[in-house]
Structure formats: structure tokens, C-alpha cells
Protein backbone atom coordinates (compact mmCIF):
# COMPACT_ATOMS: atom_id res chain seq x y z
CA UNK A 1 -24.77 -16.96 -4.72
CA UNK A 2 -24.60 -18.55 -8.22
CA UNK A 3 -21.57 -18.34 -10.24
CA UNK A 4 -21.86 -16.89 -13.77
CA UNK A 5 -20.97 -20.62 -15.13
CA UNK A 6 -24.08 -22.02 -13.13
CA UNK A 7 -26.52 -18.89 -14.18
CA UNK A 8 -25.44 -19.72 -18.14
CA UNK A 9 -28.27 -20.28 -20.39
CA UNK A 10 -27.63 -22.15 -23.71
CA UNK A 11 -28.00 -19.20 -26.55
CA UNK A 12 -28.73 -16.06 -24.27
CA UNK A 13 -26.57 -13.54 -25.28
CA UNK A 14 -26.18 -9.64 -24.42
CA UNK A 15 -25.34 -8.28 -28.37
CA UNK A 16 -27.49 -8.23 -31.72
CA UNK A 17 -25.55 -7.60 -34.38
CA UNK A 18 -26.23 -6.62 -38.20
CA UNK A 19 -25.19 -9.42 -40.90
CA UNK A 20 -21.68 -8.97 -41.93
CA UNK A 21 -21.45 -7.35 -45.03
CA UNK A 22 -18.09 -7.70 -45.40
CA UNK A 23 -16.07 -10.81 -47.02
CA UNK A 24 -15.13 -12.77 -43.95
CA UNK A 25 -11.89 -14.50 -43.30
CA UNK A 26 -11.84 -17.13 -40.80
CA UNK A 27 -8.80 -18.37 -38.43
CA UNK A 28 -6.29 -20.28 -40.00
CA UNK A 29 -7.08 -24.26 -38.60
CA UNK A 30 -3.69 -24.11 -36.86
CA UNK A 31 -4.51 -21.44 -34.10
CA UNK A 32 -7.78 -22.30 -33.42
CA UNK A 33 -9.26 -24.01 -30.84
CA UNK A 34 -9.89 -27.65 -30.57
CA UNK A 35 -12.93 -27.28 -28.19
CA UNK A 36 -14.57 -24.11 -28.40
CA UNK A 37 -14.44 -21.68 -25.13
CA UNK A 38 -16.66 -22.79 -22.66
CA UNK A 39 -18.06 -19.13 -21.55
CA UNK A 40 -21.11 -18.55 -19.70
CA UNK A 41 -23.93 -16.96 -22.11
CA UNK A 42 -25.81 -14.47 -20.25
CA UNK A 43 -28.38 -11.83 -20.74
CA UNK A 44 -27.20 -8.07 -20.25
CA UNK A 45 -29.82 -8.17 -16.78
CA UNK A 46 -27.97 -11.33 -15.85
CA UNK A 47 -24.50 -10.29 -15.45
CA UNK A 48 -26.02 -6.73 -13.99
CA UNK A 49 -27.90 -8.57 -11.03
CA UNK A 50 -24.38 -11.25 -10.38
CA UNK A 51 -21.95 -7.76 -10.44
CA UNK A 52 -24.77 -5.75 -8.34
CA UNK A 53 -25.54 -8.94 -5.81
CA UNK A 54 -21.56 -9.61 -5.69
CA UNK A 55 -20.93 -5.99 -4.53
CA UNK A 56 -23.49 -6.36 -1.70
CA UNK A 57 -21.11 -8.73 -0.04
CA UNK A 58 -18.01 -7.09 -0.54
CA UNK A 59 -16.96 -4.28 2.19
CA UNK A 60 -15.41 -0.84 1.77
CA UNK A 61 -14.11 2.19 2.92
CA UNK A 62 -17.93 3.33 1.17
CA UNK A 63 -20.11 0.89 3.42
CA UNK A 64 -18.39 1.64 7.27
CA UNK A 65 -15.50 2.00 9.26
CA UNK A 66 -12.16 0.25 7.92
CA UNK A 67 -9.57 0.70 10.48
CA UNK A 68 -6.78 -1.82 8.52
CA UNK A 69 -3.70 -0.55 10.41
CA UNK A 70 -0.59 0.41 8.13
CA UNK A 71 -2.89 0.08 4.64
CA UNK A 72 -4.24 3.48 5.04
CA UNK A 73 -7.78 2.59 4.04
CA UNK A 74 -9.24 6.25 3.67
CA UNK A 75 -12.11 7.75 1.48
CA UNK A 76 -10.63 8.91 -1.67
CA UNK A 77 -12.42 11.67 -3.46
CA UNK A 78 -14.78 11.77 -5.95
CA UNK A 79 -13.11 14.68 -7.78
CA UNK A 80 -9.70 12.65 -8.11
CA UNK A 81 -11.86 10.06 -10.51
CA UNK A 82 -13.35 13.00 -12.78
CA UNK A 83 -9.70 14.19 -13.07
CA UNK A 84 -8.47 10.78 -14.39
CA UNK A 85 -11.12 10.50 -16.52
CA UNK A 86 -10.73 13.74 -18.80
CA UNK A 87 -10.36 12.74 -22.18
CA UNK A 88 -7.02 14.53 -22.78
CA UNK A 89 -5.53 12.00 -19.99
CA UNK A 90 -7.07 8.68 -21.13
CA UNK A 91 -7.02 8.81 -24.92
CA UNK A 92 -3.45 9.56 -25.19
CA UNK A 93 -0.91 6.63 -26.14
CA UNK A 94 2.78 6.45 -24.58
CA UNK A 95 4.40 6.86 -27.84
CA UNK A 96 2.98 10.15 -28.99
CA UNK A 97 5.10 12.28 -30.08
CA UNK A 98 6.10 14.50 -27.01
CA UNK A 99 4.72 18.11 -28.17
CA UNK A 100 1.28 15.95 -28.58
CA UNK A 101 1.24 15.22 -24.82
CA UNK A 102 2.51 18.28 -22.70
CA UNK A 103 -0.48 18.10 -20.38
CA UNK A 104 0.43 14.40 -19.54
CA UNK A 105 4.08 15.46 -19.07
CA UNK A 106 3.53 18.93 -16.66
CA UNK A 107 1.35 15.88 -14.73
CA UNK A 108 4.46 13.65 -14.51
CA UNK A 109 6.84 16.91 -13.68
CA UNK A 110 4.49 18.62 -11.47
CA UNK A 111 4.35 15.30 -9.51
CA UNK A 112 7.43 15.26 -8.94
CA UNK A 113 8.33 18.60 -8.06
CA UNK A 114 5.75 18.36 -5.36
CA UNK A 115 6.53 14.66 -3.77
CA UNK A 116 10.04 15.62 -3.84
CA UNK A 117 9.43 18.58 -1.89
CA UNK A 118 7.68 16.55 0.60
CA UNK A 119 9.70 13.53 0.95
CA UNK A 120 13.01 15.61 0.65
CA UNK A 121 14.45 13.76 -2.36
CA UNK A 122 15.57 15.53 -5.86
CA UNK A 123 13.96 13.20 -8.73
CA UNK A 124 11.90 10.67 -8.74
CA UNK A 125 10.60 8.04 -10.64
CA UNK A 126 6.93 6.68 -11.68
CA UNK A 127 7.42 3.19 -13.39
CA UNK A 128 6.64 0.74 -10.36
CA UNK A 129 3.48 -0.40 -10.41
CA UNK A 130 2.98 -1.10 -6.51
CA UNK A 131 4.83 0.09 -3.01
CA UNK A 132 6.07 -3.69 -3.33
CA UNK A 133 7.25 -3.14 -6.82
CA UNK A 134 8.89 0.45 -5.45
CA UNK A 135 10.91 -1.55 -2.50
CA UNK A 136 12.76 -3.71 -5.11
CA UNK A 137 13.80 -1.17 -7.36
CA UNK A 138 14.85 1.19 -4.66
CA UNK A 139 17.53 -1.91 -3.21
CA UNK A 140 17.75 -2.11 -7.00
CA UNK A 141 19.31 1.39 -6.71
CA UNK A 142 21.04 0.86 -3.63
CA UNK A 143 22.53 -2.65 -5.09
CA UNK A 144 23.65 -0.19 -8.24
CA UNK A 145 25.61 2.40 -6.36
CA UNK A 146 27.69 -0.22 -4.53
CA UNK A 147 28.41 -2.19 -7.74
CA UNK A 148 29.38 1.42 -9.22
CA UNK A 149 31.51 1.57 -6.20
CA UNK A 150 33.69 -1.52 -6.50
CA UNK A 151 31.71 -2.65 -2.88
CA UNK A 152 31.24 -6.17 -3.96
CA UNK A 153 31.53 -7.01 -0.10
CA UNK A 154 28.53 -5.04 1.14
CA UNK A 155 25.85 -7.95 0.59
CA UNK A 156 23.56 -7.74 4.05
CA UNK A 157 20.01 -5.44 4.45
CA UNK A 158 19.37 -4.74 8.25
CA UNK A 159 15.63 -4.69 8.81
CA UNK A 160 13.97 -3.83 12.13
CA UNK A 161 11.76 -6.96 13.32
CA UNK A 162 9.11 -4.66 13.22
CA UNK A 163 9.36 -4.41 9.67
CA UNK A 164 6.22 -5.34 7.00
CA UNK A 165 6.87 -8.69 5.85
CA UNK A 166 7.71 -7.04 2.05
CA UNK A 167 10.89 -5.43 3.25
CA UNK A 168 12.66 -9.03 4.04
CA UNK A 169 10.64 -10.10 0.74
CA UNK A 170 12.46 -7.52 -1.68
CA UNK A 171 15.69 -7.40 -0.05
CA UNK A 172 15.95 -11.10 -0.78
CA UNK A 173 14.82 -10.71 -4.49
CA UNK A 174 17.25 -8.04 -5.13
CA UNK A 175 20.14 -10.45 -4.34
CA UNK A 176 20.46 -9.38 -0.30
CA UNK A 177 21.06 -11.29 2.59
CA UNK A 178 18.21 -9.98 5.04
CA UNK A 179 19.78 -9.32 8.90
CA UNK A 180 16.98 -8.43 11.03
CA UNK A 181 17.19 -5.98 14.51
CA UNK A 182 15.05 -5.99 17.36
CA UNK A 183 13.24 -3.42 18.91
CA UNK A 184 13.98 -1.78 22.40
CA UNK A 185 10.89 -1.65 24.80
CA UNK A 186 9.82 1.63 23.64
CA UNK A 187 9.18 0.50 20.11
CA UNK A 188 12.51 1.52 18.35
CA UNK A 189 15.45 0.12 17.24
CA UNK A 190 17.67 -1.18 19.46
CA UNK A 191 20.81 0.99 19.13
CA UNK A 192 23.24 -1.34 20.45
CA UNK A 193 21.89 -3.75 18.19
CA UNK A 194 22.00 -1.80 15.40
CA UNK A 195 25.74 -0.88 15.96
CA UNK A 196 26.76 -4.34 16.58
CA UNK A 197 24.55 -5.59 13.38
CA UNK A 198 26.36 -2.72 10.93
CA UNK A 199 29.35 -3.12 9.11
CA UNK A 200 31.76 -3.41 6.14
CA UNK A 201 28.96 -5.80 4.96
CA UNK A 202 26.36 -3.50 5.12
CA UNK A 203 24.25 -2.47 1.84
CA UNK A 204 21.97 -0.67 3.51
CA UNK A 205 19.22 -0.07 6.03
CA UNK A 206 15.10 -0.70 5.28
CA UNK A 207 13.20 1.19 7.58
CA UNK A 208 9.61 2.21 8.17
CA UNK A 209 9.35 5.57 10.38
CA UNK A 210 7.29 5.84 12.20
CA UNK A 211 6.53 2.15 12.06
CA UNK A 212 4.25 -0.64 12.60
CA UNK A 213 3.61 0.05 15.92
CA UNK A 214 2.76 3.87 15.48
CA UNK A 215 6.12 4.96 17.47
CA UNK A 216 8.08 7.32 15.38
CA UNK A 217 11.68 6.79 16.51
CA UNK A 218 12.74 9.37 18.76
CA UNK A 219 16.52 8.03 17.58
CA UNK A 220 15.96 8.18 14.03
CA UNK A 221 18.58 10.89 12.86
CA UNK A 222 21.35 8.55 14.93
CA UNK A 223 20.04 5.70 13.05
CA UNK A 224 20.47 6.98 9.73
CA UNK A 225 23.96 8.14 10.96
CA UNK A 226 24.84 4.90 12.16
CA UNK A 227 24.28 3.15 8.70
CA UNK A 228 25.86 6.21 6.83
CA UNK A 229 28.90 5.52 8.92
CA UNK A 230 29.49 2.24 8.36
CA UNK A 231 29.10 2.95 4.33
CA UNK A 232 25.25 1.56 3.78
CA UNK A 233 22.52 3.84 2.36
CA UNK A 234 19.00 4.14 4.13
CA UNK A 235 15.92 3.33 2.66
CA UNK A 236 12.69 4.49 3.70
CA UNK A 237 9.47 2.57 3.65
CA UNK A 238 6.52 5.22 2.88
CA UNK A 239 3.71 3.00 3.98
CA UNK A 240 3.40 5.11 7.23
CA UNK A 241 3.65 8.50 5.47
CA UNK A 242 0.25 9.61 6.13
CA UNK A 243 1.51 10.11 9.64
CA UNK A 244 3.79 12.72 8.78
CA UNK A 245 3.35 14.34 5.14
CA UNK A 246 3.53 17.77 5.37
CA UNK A 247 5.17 17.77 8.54
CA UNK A 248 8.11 15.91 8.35
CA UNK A 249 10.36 14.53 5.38
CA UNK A 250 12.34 11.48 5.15
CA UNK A 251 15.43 13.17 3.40
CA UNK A 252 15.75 15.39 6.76
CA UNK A 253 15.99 12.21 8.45
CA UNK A 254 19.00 11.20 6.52
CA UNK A 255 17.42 8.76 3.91
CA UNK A 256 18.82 8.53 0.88
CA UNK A 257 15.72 6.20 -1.24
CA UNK A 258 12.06 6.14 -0.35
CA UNK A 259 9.29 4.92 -2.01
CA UNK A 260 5.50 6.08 -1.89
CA UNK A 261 2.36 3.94 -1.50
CA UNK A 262 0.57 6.44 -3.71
CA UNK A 263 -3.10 4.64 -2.65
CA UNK A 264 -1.93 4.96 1.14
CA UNK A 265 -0.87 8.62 0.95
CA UNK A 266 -2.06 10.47 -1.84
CA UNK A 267 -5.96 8.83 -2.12
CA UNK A 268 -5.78 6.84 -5.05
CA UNK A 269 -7.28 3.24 -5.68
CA UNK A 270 -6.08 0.56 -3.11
CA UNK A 271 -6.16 -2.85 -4.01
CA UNK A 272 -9.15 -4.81 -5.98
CA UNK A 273 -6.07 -6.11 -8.75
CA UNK A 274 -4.94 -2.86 -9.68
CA UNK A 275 -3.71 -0.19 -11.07
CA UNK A 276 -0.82 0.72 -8.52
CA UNK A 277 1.66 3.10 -7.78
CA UNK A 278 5.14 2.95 -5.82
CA UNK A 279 6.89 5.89 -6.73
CA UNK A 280 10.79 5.74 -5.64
CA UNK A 281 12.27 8.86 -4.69
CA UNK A 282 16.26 9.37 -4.36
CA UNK A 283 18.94 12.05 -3.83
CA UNK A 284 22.58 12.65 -4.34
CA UNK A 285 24.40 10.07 -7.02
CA UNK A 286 21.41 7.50 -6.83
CA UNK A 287 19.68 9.82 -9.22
CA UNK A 288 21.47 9.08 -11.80
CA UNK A 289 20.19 5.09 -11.40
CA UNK A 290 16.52 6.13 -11.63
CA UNK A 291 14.18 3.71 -14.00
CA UNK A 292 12.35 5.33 -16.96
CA UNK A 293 13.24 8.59 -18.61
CA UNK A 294 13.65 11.75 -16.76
CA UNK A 295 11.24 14.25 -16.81
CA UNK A 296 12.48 17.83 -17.98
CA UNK A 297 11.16 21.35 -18.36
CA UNK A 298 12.98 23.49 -21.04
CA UNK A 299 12.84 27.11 -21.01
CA UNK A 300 12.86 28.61 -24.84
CA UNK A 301 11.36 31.41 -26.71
CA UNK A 302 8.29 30.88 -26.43
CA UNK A 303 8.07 30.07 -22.70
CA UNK A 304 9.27 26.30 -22.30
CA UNK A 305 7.82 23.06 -23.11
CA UNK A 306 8.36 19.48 -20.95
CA UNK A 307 10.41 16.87 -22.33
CA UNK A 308 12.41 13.88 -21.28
CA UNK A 309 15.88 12.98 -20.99
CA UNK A 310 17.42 9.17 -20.91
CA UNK A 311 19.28 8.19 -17.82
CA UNK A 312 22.66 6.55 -19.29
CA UNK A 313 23.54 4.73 -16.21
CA UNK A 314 20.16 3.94 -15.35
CA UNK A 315 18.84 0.27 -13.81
CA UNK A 316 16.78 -0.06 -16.35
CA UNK A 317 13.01 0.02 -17.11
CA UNK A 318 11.43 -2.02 -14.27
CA UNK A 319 7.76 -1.81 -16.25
CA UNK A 320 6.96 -0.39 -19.60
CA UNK A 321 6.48 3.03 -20.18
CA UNK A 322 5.88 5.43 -17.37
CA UNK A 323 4.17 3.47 -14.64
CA UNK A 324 0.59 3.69 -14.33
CA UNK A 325 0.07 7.16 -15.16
CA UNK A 326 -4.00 7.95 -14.41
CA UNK A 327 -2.90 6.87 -10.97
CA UNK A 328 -0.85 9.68 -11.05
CA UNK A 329 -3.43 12.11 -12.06
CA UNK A 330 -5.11 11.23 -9.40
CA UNK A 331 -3.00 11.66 -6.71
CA UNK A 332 -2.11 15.26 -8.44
CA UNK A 333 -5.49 16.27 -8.00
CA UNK A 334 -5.54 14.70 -4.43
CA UNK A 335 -2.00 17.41 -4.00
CA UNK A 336 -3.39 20.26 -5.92
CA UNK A 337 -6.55 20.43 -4.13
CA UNK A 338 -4.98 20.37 -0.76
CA UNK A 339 -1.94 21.84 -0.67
CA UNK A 340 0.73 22.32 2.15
CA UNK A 341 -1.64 22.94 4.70
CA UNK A 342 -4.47 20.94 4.06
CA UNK A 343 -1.62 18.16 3.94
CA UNK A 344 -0.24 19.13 7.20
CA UNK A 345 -3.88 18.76 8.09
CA UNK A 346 -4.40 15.10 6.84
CA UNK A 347 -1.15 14.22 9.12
CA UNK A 348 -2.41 15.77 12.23
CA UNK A 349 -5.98 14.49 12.55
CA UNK A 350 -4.93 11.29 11.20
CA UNK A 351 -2.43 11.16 14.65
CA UNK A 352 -5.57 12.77 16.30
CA UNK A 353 -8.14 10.20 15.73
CA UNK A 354 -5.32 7.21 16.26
CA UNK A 355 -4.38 8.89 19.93
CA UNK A 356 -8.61 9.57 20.51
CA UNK A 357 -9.70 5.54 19.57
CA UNK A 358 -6.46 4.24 21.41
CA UNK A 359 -7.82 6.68 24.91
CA UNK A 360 -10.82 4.69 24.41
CA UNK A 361 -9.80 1.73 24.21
CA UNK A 362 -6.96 1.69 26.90
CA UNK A 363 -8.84 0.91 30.00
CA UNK A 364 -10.20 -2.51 28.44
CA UNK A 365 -7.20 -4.09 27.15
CA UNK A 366 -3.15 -3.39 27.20
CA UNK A 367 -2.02 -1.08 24.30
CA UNK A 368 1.63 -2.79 22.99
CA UNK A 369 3.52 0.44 24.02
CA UNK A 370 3.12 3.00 26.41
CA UNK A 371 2.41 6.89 25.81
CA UNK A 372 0.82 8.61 22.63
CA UNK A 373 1.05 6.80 19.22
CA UNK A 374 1.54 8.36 15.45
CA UNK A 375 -1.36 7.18 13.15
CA UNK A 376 -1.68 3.75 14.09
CA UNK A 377 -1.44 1.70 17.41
CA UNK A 378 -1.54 -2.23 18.03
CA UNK A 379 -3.51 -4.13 21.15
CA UNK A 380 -2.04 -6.43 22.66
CA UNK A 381 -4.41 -8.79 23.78
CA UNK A 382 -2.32 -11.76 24.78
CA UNK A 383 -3.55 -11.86 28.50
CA UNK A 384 -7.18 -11.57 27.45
CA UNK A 385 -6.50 -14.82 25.39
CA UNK A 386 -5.07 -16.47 28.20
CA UNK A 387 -7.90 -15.47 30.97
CA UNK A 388 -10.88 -16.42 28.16
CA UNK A 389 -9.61 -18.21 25.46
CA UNK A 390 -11.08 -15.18 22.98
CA UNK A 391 -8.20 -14.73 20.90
CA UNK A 392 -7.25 -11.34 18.38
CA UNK A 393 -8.60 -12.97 15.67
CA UNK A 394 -11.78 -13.63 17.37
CA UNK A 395 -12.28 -9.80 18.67
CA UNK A 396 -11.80 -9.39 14.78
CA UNK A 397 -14.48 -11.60 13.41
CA UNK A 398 -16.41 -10.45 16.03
CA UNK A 399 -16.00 -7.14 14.47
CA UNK A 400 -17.38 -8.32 11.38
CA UNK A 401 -20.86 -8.73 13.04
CA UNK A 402 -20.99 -4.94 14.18
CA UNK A 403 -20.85 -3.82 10.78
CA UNK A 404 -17.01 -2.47 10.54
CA UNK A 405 -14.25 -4.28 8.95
CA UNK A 406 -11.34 -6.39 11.11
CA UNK A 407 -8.08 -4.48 11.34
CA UNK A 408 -5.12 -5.95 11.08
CA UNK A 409 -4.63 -9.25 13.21
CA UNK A 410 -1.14 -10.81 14.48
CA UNK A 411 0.93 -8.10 13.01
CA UNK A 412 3.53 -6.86 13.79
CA UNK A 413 4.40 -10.26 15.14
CA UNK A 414 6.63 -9.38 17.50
CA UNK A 415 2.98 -8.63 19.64
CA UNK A 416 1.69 -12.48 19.45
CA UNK A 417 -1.70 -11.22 19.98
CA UNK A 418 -1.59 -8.29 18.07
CA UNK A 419 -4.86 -6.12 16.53
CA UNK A 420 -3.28 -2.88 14.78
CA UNK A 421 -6.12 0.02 14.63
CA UNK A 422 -5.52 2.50 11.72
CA UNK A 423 -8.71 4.71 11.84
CA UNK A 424 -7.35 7.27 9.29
CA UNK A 425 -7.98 11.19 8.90
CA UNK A 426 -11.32 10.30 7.14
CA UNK A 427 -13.53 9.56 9.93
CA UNK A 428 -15.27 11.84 12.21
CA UNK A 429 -15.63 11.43 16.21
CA UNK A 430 -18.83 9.62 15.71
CA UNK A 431 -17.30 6.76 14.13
CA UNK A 432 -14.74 6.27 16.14
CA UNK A 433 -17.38 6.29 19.18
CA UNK A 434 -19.21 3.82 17.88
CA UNK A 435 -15.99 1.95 16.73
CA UNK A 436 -14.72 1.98 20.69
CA UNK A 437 -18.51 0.96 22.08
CA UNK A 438 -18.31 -1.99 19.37
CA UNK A 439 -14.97 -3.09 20.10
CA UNK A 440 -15.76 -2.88 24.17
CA UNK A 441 -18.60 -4.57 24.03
CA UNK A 442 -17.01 -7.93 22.22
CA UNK A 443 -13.70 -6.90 24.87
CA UNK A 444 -17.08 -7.48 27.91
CA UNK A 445 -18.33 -10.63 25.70
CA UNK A 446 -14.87 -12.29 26.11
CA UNK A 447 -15.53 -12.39 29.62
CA UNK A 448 -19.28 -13.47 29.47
CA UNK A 449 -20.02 -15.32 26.57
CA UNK A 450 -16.78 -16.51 24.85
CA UNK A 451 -17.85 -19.20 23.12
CA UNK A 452 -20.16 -16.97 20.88
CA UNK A 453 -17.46 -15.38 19.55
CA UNK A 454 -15.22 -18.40 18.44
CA UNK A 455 -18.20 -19.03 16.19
CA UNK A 456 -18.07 -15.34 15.25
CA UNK A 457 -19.11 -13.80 12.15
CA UNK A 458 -23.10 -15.22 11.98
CA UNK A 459 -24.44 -12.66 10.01
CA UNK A 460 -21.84 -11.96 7.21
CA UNK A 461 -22.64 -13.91 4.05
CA UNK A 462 -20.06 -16.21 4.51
CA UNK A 463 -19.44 -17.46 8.65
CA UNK A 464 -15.94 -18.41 9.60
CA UNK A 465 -13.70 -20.53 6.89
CA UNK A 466 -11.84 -23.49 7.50
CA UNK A 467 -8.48 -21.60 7.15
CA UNK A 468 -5.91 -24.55 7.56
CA UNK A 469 -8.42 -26.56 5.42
CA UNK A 470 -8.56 -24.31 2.61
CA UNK A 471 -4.48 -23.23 2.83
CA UNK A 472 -3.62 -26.98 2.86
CA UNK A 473 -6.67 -28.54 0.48
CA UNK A 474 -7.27 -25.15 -1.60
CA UNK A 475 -10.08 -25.49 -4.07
CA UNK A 476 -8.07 -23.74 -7.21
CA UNK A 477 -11.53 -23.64 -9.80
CA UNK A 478 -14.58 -24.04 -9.81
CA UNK A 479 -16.30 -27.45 -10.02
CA UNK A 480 -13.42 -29.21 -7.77
């Protein structure tokens, strides 16, 4: 398809406009442009048919089956969107006066009162604008309490090997020397690792239960003991939440900081740019190192009113204001509407459908770990490669062509051949039947025709890229 540069038409436009009738007052000479913008000029029917023929070949959770293991791609309701958009919530400004914006506040306090509930932590703060974002200011935190401490020694982050890729990413940006763990055969941590790896150095532990696998860690209260012992703090990684919310909480597992993928657990917008949300969530003394303002409800004659409190030995604001707060109102109404046991209810068929597409899939290829998984599980298709030559990535773009999206491919990467299935609490049996059937079929093709699916996607709009072309010679604009 055309770019909106290349559909430009020399004096189209999309606005008529009434004569000034005003005195104008043009740009002073020194901030103006030399050469005037080169923007496309388009007709209001132009740039509808690019946005509506550029949607066509994009693919969401709205157009099939989107089993991206460990992003939590599920439907998000409509009524979370009308929520966000009431006028009370999007017309407001962040430096009202605070009696102006009470509704906004009880969002921001009822939020937290809830999350904390579920996560087991006592406050909580709303400023980072991603789960990314929420990683680096809760090592932030944990850097804090040892500086508070006089532990100038305790430098080193263990992370499992299992770990997402941000984990090592944040540690390192919040001044941390990463030490990574491996993981036993069953999917864990390796204990003897672990209490070989921890010591007088240790800041802390980063940890993602249950994790990339789908295991949850049938040592995890040891493991949180272990760390505790040697004087680090454990951090929890809420990317896999939807496994357990409502069921079980991270601060009865002995974590002290966790942060919350609000688009992965709480159905608000994932990806596309933005907005985000990575809530951080702490207990004990690392309250008092929160970002942002604390969040208050103060009882008085006349029944109470919110307010908010400043956090003297606070990190600091980590983004302005309070984080992106319609997110927020979104994920209340996501909370609200379901409640305990409709959470409790997300957690279990999201295990359910995981355990149900991994039975399926079982007798065609080997599964990285033996016995039932949380709400995610990873193939392991390294012998399938080696008998055929079809590699993960081609049983993924393969995928393509039966109308569902790829899940994840070579991660974790401790599975070389690795395809991680995610099918969420969001799709029905049928799906996930013709998911399996799909996913079989290109598992037979391997062994028939393999070549046709090296070639693999044909009927997507755009086949297979030239990957190492593009990451070594990337085109950066257009007209390269």
C-alpha cells in the first residue's frame, strides 16, 4: 500500500476555514522555518481509506486467536473504554485544586486498596508508565533501602535464567550487577544454586512466579527465605499474574516489591505506543520510598474527602504527575465489575485453557516440562528441527497462514527451540480446537512438505522479511 507521502496531492486539503478577521501576527523570522514542512496534503476520504486499508493488515486480539505467551493478549472490554471516557475523567487537569477532583482521587485510592489486597502489599504507587518502567523503580526502591541502610556492599541482582530479558535490563540501569541462576529440571530455581549465588553482596532477588515456562515454583516460600536471609529483598515480576490473581498473592510468598502489567492483568490497552501502566506495589519500610504523592482518605465532619500526602524520603517522581491515570480507570472498571470471584475465575480458566491446548498438543511434539502447567506452557521443538529442518519459527509463520497470530518464538531461551502458547481466559473451547487442528496440521506438514513452510507466510500481506538484512541494513525513512 501507498504511503500518505506518495498519495499527497499538491493543494488538497481536509479544512475550509472563514477569513481571519482578526489582526494577524506572524512568527518572528528567527524561529521559523527555512524550508517549509514537507507534509502530505490529503483529502478527509484520503487519510480515511490509508487508516481503514492500514488496519486491514494489522492483527488483533479482535480479528482471531493471539496466543503470545507471557503478554497476556486477552479481549478487554468494551465497558472499560466508556468508563475512561466520561467527561468527569478526561477533562480534568493534574493541577486542579484537590476538592475539584475527588472522583479522580477515590479512582487512584480505590485502586489501590483493591491491588494491594490482591498482591499483598500496603501502598502502592501509579507513576510508571510501563511494567518495564515499574521494574526500574521497584530496584529503584530496593537500591534506596540499602543506601538508607549503610549497605553500600550489597551491589548484585540474582535473576533466574528463565527470567524476561527486562529483568537483567533494569537491574543493570538501576546501577546492579545482574548474577543469573539456573533452573533445576522441573522448571524452578535451582536451590543449591541459589544458596551458593546469595550473599553479603546480595541486593536482592527478581523473580517471575510462576514463570516463563508456566511452572509455579513449588519452592517459592524457601526462595524468598533464602534471599531474606542473606539480607536482599525480593522482587516480584507481575507479568504472570493472570495465573494467579485472586488466588494467590505475592506478599504471602514473601515479596517485599512487585509491580503490575496493568494491560496483562487488569484488561487495559497493550501496546500500539501507549498509554501504559506498571504499578509498583511495596510493604514494610519500602513504603516510605514510593514515587508520587500518597493517596489519603480523611475522615471529617462531613464524612471524609481524599487527599494526598508527600513522601519525604521518597525516590522521587519517576514521570510527571500521577502516571497515566485513564489507564487506571480502566482497569478499576475491569476490578469493579468482577470482583473477588469473577477474578478467581479469570485465574482458573486461564490455567484451564493453558492445561486443555497443551493435552492437545502433547502427543505431536515434546512439551519443555513435564506434568500440568499454570497459564502458559512452551514446546520444545528442537528434535522436530533436527528430523525436518522445520524450525519454531517456521511452525510460527506457518501459523500466520491459518489465520491466528505466532506466539512467542525462542523464548525462554534456555528451550533453543522454544514456542510459548498463552491462550488466555478469553477464548472458548472452540478456539482452542481449531488452534490445536491448525498447529497439528503444520506439526504433519513438517514431516511431508517442509519446504513449504520455510517459505511460510504466502497469504499475509507481507511474506517472510529478510530479518538479518533489515537488522544489519535497516531502512530508517522513507525514500532510502
Amino acid at each position: 500500500m501507498k504511503l500518505l507521502i506518495e498519495r499527497s496531492v499538491e493543494g488538497r486539503r481536509t479544512h475550509i476555514l472563514p477569513e481571519s478577521d482578526v489582526p494577524q501576527s506572524p512568527l518572528p523570522a528567527e524561529f521559523a522555518r527555512e524550508e517549509p514542512l514537507d507534509l502530505p496534503q490529503l483529502s478527509e476520504s484520503d487519510i480515511s481509506r490509508h487508516y481503514s486499508e492500514l488496519a486491514k493488515q494489522a492483527f488483533g486480539v479482535n480479528d482471531g486467536f493471539y496466543p503470545l505467551g507471557s503478554c497476556t493478549m486477552k479481549y478487554n472490554p468494551a465497558v472499560n473504554e466508556e468508563a475512561a471516557a466520561l467527561p468527569g475523567f478526561t477533562k480534568v487537569h493534574p493541577l486542579q485544586p484537590q476538592e475539584s477532583v475527588q472522583g479522580c482521587l477515590e479512582v487512584l485510592g480505590r485502586s489501590e486498596q483493591i491491588l494491594c489486597e490482591l498482591t499483598g502489599m500496603e501502598e502502592m504507587t501509579f507513576q510508571p508508565a510501563a511494567g518495564a518502567h515499574g521494574e526500574l523503580t521497584g530496584l529503584l526502591l530496593i537500591k534506596k533501602y540499602h543506601e538508607m541502610h549503610g549497605n553500600s556492599g550489597r551491589t548484585k541482582i540474582i535473576i533466574p535464567d528463565s527470567a524476561h530479558g527486562t529483568n537483567p535490563a533494569s537491574a543493570v540501569m538501576a546501577g546492579f550487577e545482574v548474577v543469573n541462576v539456573p533452573s533445576a529440571p522441573d522448571g524452578g530455581v535451582d536451590m543449591d544454586a541459589l544458596r551458593e549465588t546469595a550473599g553479603q553482596d546480595t541486593a536482592g532477588l527478581m523473580l517471575t512466579n510462576p514463570n516463563t515456562l508456566g511452572i509455579f515454583d513449588r519452592n517459592i516460600l524457601e526462595i524468598t527465605k533464602v534471599i531474606h536471609e542473606a539480607g536482599g529483598l525480593c522482587y516480584y515480576d507481575g507479568a504472570n499474574l493472570n495465573a494467579i490473581v485472586g488466588n494467590a498473592r505475592p506478599g504471602d510468598m514473601g515479596f517485599d516489591v512487585v509491580h503490575l502489567n496493568m494491560h496483562k492483568t487488569f484488561s487495559t490497552p497493550h501496546g500500539g505506543g501507549g498509554p501504559g501502566a506498571g504499578a509498583v506495589g511495596t510493604r514494610g519500610e519500602l513504603k516510605a520510598f514510593l514515587p508520587g504523592k500518597r493517596i489519603c482518605f480523611c475522615r471529617d465532619e462531613e464524612g471524609g474527602h481524599w487527599t494526598m500526602e508527600e513522601r519525604p524520603q521518597s525516590i522521587g517522581s519517576v514521570r510527571g504527575f500521577y502516571g497515566n491515570f485513564l489507564v487506571q480507570v480502566r482497569a478499576l472498571t475491569y476490578l469493579l465489575d468482577l470482583g473477588g470471584g469473577g477474578l478467581r475465575e479469570v485465574s482458573a480458566n486461564a490455567v484451564l485453557n493453558a492445561n486443555y491446548l497443551r493435552t492437545l498438543l502433547a502427543p505431536y511434539c515434546k512439551v519443555a516440562t513435564d506434568g500440568m502447567c499454570m497459564h502458559e506452557f512452551v514446546l520444545d521443538l528442537g528434535e522436530i528441527k533436527e528430523k525436518t529442518g522445520v524450525s519454531a519459527m517456521d511452525i510460527a509463520k506457518g501459523m500466520l497462514d491459518c489465520g491466528m497470530h505466532a506466539p512467542t518464538m525462542y523464548f525462554p531461551l534456555i528451550v533453543h527451540e522454544a514456542l510459548m502458547f498463552e491462550p488466555t481466559e478469553t477464548e472458548g473451547k472452540e478456539t482452542l480446537d481449531a488452534a490445536a487442528e491448525a498447529v497439528i496440521g503444520l506439526l504433519k506438514k513438517a514431516e511431508t512438505d517442509p519446504e513449504s513452510l520455510h517459505a511460510a507466510p504466502v497469504t499475509t500481506p507481507i511474506g517472510r522479511p529478510d530479518e538479518v538484512g533489515a537488522a544489519r541494513n535497516p531502512r530508517l525513512h522513507w525514500g532510502e
